[in-house]
Protein backbone atom coordinates (compact mmCIF):
# COMPACT_ATOMS: atom_id res chain seq x y z
CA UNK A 1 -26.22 -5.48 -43.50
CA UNK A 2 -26.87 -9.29 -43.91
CA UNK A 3 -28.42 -11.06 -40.51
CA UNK A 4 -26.63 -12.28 -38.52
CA UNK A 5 -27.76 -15.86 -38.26
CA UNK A 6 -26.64 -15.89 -41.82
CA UNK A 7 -23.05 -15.80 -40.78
CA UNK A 8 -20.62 -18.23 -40.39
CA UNK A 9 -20.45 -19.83 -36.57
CA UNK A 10 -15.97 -18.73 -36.79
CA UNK A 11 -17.19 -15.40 -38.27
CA UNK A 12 -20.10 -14.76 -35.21
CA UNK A 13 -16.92 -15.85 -32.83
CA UNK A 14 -14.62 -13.52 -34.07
CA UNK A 15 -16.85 -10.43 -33.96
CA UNK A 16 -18.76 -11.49 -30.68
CA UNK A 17 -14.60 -11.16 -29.44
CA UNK A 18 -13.94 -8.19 -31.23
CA UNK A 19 -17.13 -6.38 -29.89
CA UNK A 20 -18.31 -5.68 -33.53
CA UNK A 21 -21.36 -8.37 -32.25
CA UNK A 22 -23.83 -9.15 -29.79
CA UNK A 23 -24.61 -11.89 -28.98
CA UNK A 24 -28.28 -10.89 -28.21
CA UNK A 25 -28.29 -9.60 -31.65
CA UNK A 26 -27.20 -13.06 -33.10
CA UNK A 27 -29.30 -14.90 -31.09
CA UNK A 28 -32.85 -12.90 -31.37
CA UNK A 29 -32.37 -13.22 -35.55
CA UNK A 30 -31.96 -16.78 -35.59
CA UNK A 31 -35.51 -16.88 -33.00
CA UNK A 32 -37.03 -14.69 -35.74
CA UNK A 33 -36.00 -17.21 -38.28
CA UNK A 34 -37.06 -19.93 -36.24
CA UNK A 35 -40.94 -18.04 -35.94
CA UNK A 36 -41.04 -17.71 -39.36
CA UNK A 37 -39.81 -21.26 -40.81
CA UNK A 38 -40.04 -23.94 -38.13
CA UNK A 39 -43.79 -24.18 -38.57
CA UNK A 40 -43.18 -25.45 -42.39
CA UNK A 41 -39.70 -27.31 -41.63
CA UNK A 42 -40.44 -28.75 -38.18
CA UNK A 43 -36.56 -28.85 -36.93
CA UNK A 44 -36.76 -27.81 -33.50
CA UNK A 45 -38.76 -30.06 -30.55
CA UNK A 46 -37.76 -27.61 -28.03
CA UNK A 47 -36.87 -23.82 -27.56
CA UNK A 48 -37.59 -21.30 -24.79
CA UNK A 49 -36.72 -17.66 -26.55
CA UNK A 50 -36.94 -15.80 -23.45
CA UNK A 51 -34.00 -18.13 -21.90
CA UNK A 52 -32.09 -18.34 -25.04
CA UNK A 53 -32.04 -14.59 -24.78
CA UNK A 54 -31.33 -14.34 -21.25
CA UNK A 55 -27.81 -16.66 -22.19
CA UNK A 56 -27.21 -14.38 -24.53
CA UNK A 57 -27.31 -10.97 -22.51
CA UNK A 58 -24.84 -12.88 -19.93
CA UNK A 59 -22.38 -13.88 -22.27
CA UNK A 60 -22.75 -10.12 -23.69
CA UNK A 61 -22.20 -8.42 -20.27
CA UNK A 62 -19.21 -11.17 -19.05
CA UNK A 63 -15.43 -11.94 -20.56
CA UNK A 64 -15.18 -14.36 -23.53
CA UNK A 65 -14.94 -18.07 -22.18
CA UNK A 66 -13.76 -19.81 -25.12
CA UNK A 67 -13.92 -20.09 -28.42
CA UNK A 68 -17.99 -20.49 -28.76
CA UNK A 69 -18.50 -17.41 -26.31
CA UNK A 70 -22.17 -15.97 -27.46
CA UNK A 71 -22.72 -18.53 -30.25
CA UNK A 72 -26.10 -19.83 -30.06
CA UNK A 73 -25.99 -23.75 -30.43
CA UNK A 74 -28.59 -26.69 -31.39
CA UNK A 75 -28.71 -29.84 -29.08
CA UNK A 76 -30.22 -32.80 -30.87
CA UNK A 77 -32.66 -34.53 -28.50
CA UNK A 78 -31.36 -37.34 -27.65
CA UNK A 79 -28.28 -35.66 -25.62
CA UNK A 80 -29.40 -34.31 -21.86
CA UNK A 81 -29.83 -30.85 -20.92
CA UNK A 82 -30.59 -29.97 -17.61
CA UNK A 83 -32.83 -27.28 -18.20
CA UNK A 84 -34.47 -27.92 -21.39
CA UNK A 85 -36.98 -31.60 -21.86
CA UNK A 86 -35.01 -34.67 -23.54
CA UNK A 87 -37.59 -36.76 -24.91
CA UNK A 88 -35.30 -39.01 -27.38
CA UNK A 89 -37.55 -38.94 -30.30
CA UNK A 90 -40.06 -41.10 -28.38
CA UNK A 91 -43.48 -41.50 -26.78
CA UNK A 92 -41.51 -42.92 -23.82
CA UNK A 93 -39.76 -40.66 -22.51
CA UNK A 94 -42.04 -37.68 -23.40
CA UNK A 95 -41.13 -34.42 -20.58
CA UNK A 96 -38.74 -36.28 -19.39
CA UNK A 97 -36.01 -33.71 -17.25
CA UNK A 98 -32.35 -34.76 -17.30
CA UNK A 99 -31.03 -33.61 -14.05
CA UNK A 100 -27.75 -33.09 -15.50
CA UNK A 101 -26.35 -32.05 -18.72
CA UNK A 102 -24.53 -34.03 -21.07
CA UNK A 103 -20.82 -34.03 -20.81
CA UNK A 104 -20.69 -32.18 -24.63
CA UNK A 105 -23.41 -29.70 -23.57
CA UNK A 106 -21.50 -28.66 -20.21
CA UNK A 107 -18.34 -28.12 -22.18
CA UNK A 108 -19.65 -26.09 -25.07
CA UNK A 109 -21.48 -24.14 -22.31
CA UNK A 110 -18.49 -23.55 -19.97
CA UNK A 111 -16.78 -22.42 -23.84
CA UNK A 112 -19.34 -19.52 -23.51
CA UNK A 113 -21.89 -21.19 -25.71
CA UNK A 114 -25.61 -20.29 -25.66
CA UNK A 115 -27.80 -23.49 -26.13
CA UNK A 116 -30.55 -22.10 -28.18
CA UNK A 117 -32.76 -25.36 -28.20
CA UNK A 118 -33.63 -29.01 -28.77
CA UNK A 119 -33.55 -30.47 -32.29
CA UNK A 120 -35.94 -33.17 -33.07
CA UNK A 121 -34.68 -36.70 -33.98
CA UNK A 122 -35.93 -39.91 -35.14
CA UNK A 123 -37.47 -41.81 -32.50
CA UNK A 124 -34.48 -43.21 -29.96
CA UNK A 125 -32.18 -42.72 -32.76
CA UNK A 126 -33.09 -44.90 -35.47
CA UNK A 127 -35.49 -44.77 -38.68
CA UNK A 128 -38.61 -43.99 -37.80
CA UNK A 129 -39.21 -40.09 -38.19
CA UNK A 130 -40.03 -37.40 -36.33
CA UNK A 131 -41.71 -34.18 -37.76
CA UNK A 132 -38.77 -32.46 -39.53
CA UNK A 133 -38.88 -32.03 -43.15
CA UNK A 134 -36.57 -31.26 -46.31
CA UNK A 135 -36.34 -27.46 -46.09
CA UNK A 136 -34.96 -27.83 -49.83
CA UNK A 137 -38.45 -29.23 -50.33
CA UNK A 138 -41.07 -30.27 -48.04
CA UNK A 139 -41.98 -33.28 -49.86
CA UNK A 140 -38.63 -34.98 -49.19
CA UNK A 141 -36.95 -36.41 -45.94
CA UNK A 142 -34.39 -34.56 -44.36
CA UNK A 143 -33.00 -37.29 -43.21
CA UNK A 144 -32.20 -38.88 -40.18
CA UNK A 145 -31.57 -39.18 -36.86
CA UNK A 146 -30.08 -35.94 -36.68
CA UNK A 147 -32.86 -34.49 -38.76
CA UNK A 148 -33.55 -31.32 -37.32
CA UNK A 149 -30.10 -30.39 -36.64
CA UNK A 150 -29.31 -30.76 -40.31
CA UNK A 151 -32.05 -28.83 -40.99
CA UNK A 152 -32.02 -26.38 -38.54
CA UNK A 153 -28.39 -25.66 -40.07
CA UNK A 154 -29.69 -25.76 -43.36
CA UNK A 155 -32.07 -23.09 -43.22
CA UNK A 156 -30.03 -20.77 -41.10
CA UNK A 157 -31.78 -21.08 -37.42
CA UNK A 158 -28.98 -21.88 -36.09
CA UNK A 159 -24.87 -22.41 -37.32
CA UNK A 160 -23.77 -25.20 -35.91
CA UNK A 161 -25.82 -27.86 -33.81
CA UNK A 162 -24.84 -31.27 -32.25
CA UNK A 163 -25.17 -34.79 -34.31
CA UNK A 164 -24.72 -38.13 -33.47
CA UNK A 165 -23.89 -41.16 -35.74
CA UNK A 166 -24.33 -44.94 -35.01
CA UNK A 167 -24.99 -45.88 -38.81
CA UNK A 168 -25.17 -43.03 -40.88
CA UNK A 169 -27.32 -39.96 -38.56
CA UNK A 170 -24.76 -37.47 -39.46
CA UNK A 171 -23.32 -37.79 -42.71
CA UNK A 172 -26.56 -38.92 -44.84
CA UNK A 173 -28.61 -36.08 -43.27
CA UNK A 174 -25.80 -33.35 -43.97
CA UNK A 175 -26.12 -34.63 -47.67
CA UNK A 176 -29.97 -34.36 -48.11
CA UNK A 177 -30.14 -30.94 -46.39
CA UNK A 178 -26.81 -29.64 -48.12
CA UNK A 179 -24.47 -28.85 -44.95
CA UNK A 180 -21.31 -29.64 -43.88
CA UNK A 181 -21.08 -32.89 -41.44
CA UNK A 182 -18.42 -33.79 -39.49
CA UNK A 183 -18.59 -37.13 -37.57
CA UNK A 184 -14.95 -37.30 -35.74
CA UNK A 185 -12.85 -40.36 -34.65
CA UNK A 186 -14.83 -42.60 -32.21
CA UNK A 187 -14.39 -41.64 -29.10
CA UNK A 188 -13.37 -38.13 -29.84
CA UNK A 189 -16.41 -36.50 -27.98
CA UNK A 190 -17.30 -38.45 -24.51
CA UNK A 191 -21.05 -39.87 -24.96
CA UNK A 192 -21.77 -39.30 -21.01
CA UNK A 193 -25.20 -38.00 -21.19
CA UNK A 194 -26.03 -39.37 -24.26
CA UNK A 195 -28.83 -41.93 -25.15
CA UNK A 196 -26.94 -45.42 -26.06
CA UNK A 197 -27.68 -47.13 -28.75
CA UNK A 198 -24.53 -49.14 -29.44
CA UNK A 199 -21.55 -48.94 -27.43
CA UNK A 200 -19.05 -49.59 -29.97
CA UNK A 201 -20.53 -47.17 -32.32
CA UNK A 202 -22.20 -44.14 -31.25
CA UNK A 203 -19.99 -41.03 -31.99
CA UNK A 204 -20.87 -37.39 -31.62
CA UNK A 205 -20.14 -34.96 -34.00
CA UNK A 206 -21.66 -31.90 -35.66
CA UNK A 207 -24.00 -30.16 -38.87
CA UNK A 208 -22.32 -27.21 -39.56
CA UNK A 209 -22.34 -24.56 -42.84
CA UNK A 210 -18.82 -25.12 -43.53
CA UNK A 211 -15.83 -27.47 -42.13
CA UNK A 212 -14.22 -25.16 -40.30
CA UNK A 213 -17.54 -24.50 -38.54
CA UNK A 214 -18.01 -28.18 -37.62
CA UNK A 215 -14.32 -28.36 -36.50
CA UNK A 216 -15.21 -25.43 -33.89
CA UNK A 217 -18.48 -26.69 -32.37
CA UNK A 218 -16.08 -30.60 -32.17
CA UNK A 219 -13.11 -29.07 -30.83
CA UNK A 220 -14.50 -27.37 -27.98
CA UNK A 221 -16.99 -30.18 -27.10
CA UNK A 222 -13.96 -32.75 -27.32
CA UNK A 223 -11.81 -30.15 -25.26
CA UNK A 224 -9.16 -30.80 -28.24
CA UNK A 225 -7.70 -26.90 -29.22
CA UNK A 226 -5.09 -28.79 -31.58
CA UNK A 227 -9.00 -29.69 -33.75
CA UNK A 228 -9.74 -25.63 -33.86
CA UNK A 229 -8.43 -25.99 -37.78
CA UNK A 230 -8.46 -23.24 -40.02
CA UNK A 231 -6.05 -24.02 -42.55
CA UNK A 232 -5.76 -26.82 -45.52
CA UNK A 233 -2.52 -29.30 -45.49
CA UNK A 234 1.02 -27.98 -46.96
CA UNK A 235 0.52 -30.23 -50.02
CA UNK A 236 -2.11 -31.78 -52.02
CA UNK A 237 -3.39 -34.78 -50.11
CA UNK A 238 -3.44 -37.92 -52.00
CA UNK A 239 -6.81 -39.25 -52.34
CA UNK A 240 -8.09 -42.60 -53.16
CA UNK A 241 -11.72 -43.05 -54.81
CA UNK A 242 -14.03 -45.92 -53.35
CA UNK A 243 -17.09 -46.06 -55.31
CA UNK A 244 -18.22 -48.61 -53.02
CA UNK A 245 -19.51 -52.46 -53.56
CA UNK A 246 -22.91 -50.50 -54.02
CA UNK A 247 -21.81 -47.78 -56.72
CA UNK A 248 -24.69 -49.23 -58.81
CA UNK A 249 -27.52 -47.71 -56.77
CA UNK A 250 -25.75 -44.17 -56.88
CA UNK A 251 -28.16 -42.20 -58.41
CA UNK A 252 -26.86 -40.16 -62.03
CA UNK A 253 -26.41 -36.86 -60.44
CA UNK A 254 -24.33 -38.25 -57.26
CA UNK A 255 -21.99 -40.30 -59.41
CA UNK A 256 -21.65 -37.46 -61.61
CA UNK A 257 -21.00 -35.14 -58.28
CA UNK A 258 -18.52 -37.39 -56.94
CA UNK A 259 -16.75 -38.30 -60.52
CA UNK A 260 -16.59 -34.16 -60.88
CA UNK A 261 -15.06 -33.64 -56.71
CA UNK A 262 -12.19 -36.14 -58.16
CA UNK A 263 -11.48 -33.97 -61.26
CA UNK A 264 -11.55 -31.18 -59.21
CA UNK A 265 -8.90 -32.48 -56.40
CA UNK A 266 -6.87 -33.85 -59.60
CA UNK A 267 -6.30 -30.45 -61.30
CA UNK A 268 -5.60 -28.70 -57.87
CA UNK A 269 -3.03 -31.25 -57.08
CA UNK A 270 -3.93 -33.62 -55.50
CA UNK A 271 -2.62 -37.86 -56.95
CA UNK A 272 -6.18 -39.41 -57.12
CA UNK A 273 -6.44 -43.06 -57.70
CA UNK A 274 -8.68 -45.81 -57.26
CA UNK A 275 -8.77 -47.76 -53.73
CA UNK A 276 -7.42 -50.97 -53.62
CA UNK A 277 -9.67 -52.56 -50.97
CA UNK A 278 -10.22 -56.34 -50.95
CA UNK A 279 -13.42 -57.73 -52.26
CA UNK A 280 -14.18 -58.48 -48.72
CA UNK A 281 -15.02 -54.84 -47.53
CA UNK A 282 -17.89 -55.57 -49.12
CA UNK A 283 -19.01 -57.65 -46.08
CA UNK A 284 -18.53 -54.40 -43.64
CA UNK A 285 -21.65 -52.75 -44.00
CA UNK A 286 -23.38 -56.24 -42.82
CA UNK A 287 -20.92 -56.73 -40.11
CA UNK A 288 -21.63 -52.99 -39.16
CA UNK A 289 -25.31 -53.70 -39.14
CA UNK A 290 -24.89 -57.29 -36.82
CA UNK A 291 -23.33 -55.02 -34.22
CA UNK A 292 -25.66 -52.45 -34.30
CA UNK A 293 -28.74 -55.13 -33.61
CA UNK A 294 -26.87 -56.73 -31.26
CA UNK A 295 -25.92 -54.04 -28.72
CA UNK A 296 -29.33 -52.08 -29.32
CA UNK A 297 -30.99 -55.04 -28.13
CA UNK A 298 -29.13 -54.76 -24.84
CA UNK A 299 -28.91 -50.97 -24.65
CA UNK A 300 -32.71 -50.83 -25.07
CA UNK A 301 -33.67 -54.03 -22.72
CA UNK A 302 -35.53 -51.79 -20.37
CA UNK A 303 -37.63 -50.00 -23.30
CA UNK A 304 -38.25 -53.43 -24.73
CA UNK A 305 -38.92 -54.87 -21.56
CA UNK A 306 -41.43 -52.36 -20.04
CA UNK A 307 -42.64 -50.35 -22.97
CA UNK A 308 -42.84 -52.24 -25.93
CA UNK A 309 -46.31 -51.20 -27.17
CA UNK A 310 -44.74 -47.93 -27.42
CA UNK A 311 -42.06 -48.72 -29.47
CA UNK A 312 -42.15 -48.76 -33.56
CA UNK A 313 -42.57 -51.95 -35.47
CA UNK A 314 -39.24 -50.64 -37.10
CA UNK A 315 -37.44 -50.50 -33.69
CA UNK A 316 -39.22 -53.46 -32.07
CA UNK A 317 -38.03 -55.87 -35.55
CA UNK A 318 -34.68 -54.11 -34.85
CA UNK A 319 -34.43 -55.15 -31.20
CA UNK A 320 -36.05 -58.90 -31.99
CA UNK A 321 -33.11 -59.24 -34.55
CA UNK A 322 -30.96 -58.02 -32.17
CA UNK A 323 -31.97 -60.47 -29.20
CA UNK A 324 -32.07 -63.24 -31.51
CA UNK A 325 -28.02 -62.79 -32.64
CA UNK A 326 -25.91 -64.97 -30.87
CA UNK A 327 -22.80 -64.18 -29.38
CA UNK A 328 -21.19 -65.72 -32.06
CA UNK A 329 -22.67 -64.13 -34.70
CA UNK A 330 -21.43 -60.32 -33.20
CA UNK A 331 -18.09 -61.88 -32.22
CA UNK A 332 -17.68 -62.39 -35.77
CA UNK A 333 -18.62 -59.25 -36.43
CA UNK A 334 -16.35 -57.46 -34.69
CA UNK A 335 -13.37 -59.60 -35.53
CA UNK A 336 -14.27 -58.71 -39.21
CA UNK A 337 -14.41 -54.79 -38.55
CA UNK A 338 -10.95 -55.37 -36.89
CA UNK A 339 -8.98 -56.42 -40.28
CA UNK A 340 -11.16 -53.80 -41.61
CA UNK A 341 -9.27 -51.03 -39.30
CA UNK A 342 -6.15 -53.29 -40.20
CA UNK A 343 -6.60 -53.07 -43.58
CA UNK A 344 -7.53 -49.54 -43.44
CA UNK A 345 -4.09 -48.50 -41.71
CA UNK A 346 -2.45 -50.35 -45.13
CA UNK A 347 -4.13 -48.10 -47.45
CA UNK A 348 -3.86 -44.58 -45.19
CA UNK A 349 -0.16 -45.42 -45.90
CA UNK A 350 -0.50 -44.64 -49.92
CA UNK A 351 -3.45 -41.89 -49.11
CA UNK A 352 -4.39 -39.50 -47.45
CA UNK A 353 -7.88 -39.34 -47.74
CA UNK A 354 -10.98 -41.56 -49.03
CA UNK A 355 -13.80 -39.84 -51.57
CA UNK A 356 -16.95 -42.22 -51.50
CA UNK A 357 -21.13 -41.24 -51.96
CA UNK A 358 -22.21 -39.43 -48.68
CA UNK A 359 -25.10 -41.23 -50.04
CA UNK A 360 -27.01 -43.01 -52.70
CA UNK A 361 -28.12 -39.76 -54.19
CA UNK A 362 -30.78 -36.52 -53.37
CA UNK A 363 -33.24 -36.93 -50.60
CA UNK A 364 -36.02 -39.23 -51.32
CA UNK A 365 -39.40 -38.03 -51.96
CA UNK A 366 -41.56 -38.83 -49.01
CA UNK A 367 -41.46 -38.97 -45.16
CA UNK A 368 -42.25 -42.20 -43.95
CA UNK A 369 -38.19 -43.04 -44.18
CA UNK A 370 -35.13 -41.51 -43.61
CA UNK A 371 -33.26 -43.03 -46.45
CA UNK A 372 -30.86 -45.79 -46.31
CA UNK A 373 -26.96 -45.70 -44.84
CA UNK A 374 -25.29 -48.47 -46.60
CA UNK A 375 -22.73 -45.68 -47.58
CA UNK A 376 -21.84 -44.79 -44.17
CA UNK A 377 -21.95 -47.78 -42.16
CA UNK A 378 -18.62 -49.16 -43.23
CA UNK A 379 -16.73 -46.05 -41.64
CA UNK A 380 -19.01 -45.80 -38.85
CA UNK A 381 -18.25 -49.44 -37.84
CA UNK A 382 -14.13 -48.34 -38.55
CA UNK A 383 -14.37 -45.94 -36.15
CA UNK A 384 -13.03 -43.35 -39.03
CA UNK A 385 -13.71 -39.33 -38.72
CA UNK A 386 -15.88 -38.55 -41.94
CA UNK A 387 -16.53 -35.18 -43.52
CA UNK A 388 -20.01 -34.49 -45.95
CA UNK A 389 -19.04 -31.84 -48.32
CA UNK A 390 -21.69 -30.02 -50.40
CA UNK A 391 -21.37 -31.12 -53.89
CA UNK A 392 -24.08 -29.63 -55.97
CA UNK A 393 -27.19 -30.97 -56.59
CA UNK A 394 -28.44 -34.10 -58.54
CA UNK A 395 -31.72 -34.68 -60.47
CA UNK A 396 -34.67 -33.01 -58.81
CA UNK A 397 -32.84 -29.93 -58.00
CA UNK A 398 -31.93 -31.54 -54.39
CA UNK A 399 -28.34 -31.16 -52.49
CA UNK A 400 -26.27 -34.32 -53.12
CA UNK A 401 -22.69 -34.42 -51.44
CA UNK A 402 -19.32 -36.21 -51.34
CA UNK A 403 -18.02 -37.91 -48.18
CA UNK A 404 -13.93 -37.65 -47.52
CA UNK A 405 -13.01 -40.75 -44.81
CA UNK A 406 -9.35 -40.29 -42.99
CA UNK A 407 -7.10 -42.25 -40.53
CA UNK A 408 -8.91 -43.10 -37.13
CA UNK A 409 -7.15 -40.14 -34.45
CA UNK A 410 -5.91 -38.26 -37.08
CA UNK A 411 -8.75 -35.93 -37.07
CA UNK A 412 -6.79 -32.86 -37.06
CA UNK A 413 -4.91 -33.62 -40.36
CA UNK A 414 -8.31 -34.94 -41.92
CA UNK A 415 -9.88 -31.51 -41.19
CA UNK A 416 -7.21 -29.63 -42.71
CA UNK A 417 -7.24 -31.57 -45.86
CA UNK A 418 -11.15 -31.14 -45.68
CA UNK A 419 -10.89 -28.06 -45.41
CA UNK A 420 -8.67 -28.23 -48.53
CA UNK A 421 -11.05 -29.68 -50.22
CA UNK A 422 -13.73 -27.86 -49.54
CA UNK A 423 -11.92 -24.65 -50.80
CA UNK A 424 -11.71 -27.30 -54.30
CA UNK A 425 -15.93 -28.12 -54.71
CA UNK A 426 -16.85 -24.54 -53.39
């Protein structure tokens, strides 16, 4: 009999229900896993076993809650947890004690949920490491900010764990590590509890093994049942290709990957085509970036203010930039993404989905950076939900992946279709 931490987080749901599971069972395997591995892959900056198994002997002797009822759960460390340190990835706020937990966090737990730890991220939520590694190869980065919960995910410690995006801190990381992320509509998941980085971007989402997976750990934390997909579309979705104003620094094996996942959704069906997008969409990952600097510098006034010694010379150049913007500047910014989303709405009338790069190819060798998110900062500023799908593995041997964009709020058609088209690459 396989482990169980091997399993799929809807397949440890249905038999924790049907009684053919423990959750105590579930839970101590992935701790096992985490003994043996975390010391090479570094995903995890906080876990208490003999708590994680105490959860898990609760849910075991009480009624099923929900829908995550037993399933053991990673937190990435920037979102509170009442009982468990939040240190956001910096010197800081090191042992720092939420006294609550974080909106997300309270749901999943009320769901029945067992949170089985803290997973590291990049200091505050931006470039500058923390100690995870690729667990594909420890030479590599796996990414970032939600490093260690694509990690974690990656080599089975735990099935699904909590991401957040403000640039590209899901859907790049899912791609180097070789999982399934899901970064829903913004706004889907309430960010009470959360560290801010920038108010009109920061969305929660998830690092899962499959879509269905990340649609589970999202649905419950957004308290949306109608997201609790299973099932691809009645048709083939339409699906236009956007190889992006940067397709020249796609490495070989990722424009080969996502040249193949159109082929693929072409002879199952589906009436790919090339996305008309104005030469101007160009300017969206800039305008994406503009905002970002700008509302860091005022999320992070008191860091900058009182602790900026502590700070990075990445995140302190980031916050300078960010003072120095005028209002003008951001204003401009915004107006820009808004004929993006207008534009958008235009072309989710002829498609149904978008297939761009999840990223500029495999994970890079070395762990000073994160890797760059040019190819995810145009949907992050649009507010779009965005799926990474597994799509092989380029060059070196490494995971690369496709990323499938849909209709802001239509999230639960977009999973569907994902999960169409995972069923496709698999």
């Amino acid at each position: 009999m396989e482990p169980a931490n091997l399993l799929t987080a809807v397949e440890v749901s249905r038999r924790i229900a049907a009684g053919e599971l423990r959750s105590e069972q579930l839970v101590r395997h992935c701790l096992e896993r985490i003994a043996e591995r975390d010391g090479e892959v570094g995903a995890w900056e906080h876990v208490d076993p003999a708590a994680a198994l105490a959860e898990a002997r609760d849910r075991d002797n009480t009624p099923p809650r929900g829908p995550l009822h037993g399933v053991p759960v990673g937190v990435k460390d920037i979102i509170d947890t009442a009982d468990m340190p939040t240190g956001y990835g910096s010197p800081i706020w090191r042992g720092h004690r939420p006294v609550r937990d974080a909106a997300c966090v309270a749901l999943v737990r009320e769901a029945g949920a067992v949170v089985l730890g803290k997973t590291v991220t990049t200091e505050l939520a931006y470039f500058t490491p923390g100690r995870t590694v690729n667990p594909h190869d420890r030479g590599r980065t796996p990414g970032g900010s939600s490093s260690g919960s694509a990690a974690a995910v990656a080599d089975h410690m735990v099935p699904v764990a909590f991401g957040t995006q403000t640039a590209g801190s899901i859907i790049r990381p899912a791609a180097f590590c070789g999982v399934v992320g899901y970064k829903p509509s913004f706004g889907t998941i309430s960010r009470s509890g959360v560290l801010p980085f920038a108010e009109s971007l920061d969305t929660v989402g998830s690092l899962a093994g499959s879509v269905a997976d990340a649609a589970l750990l999202v649905s419950v934390a957004a308290g949306r049942p109608d997201l609790l997909v299973r099932d691809g579309p009645d048709r083939a979705p339409r699906v236009a290709v956007h190889r992006s104003d940067a397709w020249e620094q796609v490495s070989a094996g990722s424009r080969e990957a996502l040249i193949d996942a159109a082929r693929r959704l072409a002879r199952a069906g589906s009436n790919v085509s090339d996305a008309a997008l104005p030469g101007w969409f160009a300017e969206l990952p800039g305008a994406q970036a503009t905002v970002m600097a700008f509302e860091a510098a005022r999320s992070f006034a008191p860091e900058r203010r009182g602790h900026n010694a502590q700070l990075s010379p990445r995140l302190r150049a980031l916050l300078d930039e960010g003072a120095d913007c005028s209002p003008a500047e951001y204003l401009d910014a915004l107006r820009l993404a808004q004929a993006g989303r207008q534009e958008l709405a235009a072309l989710f009338e002829r498609h149904d989905l978008i297939l761009t790069p999840s990223a500029s190819g495999e994970a890079p060798v070395g762990l000073d950076s994160t890797g760059d998110p040019r190819f995810n900062r145009t949907w992050t500023l649009l507010g779009t939900p965005c799926v990474n799908l597994p799509a092989g593995t380029g060059e070196g041997g490494l995971p690369v992946g496709v990323q499938l964009v849909g209709r802001p709020g239509d999230d639960a058609r977009f999973l569907a279709t994902a999960i169409w088209a995972e069923r496709q690459l698999a």
